[in-house]
C-alpha atoms as a PDB file:
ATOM      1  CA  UNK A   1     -30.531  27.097  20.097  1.00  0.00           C
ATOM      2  CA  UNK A   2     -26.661  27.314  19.507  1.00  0.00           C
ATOM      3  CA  UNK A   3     -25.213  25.988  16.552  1.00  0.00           C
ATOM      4  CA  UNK A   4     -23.057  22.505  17.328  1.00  0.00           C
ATOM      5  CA  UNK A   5     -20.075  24.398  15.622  1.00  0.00           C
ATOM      6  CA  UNK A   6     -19.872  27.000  18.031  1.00  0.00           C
ATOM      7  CA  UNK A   7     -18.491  24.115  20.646  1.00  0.00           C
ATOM      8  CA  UNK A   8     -16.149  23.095  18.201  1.00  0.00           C
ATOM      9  CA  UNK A   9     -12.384  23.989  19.355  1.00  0.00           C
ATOM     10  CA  UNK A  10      -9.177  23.553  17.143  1.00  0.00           C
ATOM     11  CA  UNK A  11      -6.733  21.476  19.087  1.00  0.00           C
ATOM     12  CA  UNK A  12      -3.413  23.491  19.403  1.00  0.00           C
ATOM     13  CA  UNK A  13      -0.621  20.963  19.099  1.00  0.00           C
ATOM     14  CA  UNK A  14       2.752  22.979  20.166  1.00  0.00           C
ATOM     15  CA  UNK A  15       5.724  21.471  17.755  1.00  0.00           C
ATOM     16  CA  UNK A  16       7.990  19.784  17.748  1.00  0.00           C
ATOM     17  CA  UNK A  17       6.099  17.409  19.327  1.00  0.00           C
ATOM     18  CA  UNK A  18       6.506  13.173  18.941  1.00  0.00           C
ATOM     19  CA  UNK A  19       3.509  12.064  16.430  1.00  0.00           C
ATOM     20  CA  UNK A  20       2.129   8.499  16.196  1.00  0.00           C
ATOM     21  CA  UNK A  21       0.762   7.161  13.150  1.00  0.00           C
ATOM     22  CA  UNK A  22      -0.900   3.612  13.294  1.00  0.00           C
ATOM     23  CA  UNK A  23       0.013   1.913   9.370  1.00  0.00           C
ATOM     24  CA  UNK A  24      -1.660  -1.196   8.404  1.00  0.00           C
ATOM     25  CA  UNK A  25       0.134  -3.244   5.896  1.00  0.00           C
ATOM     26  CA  UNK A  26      -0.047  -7.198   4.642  1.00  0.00           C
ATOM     27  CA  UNK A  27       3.329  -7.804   6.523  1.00  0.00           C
ATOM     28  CA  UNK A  28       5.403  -5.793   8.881  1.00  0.00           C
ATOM     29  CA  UNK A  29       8.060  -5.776   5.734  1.00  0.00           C
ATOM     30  CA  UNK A  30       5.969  -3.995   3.725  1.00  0.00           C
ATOM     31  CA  UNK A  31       5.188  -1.151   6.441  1.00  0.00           C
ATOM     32  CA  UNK A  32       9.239  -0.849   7.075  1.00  0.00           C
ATOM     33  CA  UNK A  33       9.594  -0.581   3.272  1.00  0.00           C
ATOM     34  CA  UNK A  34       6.927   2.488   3.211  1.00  0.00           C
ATOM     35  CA  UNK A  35       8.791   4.155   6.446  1.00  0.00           C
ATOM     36  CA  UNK A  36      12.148   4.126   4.463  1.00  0.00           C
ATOM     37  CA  UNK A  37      10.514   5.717   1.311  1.00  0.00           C
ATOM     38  CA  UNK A  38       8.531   8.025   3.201  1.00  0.00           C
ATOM     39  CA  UNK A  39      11.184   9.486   6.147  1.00  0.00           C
ATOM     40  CA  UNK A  40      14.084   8.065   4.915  1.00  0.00           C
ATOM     41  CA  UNK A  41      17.079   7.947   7.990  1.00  0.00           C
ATOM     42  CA  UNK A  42      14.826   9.912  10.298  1.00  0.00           C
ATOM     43  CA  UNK A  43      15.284   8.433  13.997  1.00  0.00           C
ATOM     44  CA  UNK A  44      11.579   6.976  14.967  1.00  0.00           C
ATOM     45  CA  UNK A  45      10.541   4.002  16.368  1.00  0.00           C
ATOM     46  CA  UNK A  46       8.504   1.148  15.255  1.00  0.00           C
ATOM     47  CA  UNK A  47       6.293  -0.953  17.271  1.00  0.00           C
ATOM     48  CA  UNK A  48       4.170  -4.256  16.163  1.00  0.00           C
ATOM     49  CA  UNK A  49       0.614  -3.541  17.548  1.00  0.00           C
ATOM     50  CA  UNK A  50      -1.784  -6.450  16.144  1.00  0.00           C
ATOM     51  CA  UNK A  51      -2.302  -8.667  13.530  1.00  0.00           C
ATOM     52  CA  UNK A  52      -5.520  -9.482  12.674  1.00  0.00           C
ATOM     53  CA  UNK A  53      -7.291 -12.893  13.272  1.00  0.00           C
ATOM     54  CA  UNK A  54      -6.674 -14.400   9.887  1.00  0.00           C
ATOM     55  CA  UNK A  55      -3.308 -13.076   9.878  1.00  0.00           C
ATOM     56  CA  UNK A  56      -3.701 -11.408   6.618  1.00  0.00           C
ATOM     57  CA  UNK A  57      -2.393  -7.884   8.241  1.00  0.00           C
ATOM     58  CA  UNK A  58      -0.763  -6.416  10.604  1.00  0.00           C
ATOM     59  CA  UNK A  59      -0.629  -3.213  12.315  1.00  0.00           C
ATOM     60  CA  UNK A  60       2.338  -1.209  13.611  1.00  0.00           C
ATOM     61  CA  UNK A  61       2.995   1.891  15.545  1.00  0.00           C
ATOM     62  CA  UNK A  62       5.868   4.618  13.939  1.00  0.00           C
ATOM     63  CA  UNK A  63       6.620   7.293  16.537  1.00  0.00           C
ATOM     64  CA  UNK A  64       8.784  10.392  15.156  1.00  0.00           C
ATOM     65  CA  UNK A  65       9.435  13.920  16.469  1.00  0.00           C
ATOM     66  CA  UNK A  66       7.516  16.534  13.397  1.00  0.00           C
ATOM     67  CA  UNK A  67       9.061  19.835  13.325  1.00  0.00           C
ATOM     68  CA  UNK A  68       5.369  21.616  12.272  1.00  0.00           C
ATOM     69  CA  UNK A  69       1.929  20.596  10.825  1.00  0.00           C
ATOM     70  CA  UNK A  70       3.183  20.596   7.538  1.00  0.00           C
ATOM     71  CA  UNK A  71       5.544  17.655   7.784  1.00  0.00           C
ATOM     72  CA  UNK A  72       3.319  16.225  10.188  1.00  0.00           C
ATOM     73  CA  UNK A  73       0.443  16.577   7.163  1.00  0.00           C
ATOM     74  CA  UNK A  74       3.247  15.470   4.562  1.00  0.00           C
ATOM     75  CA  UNK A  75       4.098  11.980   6.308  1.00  0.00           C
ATOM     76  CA  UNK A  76       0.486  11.750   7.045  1.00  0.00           C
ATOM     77  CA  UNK A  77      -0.392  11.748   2.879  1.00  0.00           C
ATOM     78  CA  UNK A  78       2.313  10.382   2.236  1.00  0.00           C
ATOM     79  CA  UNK A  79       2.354   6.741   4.000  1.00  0.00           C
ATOM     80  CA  UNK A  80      -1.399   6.563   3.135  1.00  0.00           C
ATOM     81  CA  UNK A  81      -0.530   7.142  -0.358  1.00  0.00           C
ATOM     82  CA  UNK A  82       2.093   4.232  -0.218  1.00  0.00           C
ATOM     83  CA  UNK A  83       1.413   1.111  -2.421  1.00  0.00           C
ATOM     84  CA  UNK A  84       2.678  -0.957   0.797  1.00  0.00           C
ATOM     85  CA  UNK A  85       0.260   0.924   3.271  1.00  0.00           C
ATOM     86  CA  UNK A  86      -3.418  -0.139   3.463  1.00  0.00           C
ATOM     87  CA  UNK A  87      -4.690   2.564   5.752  1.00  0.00           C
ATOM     88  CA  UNK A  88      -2.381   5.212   8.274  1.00  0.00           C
ATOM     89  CA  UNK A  89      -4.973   6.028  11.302  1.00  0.00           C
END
């Protein structure tokens, strides 16, 4: 019997490439607030996906171009780690 990890196969993501991060936030405010802390003047776009039923949050796309993983990684930890950001999928 094989072991499961031996299908496993890394994903090879060729940069730059445009990334999309999903950010959930209590109001689409807060998740521009985070995107100016986090990538400053960097050209991206923003897109309102969702709120949810009770309205209590919404959810937004950000599209940017990432040079590598690294800054890819960096925005990544770095939104989630934003007092403004609930969760970054």
């Amino acid at each position: 019997m094989e072991n499961i990890s031996d299908f496993k196969q890394k994903v090879v993501i060729e940069y730059p490439c445009k990334w999309s991060y999903k950010l959930i936030s209590e109001h689409h405010d807060h998740t521009k607030k985070a995107i100016i802390d986090v990538i400053a003047d960097k050209e991206h776009t923003l897109k309102q996906y969702k709120s949810s039923k009770g309205g209590k949050y919404v959810s937004m796309n950000l599209e940017l171009l990432v040079m590598n993983e690294e800054e890819r990684n960096f925005i990544y930890e770095a939104l989630k780690a934003h007092v403004n950001i609930k969760m970054v999928l």
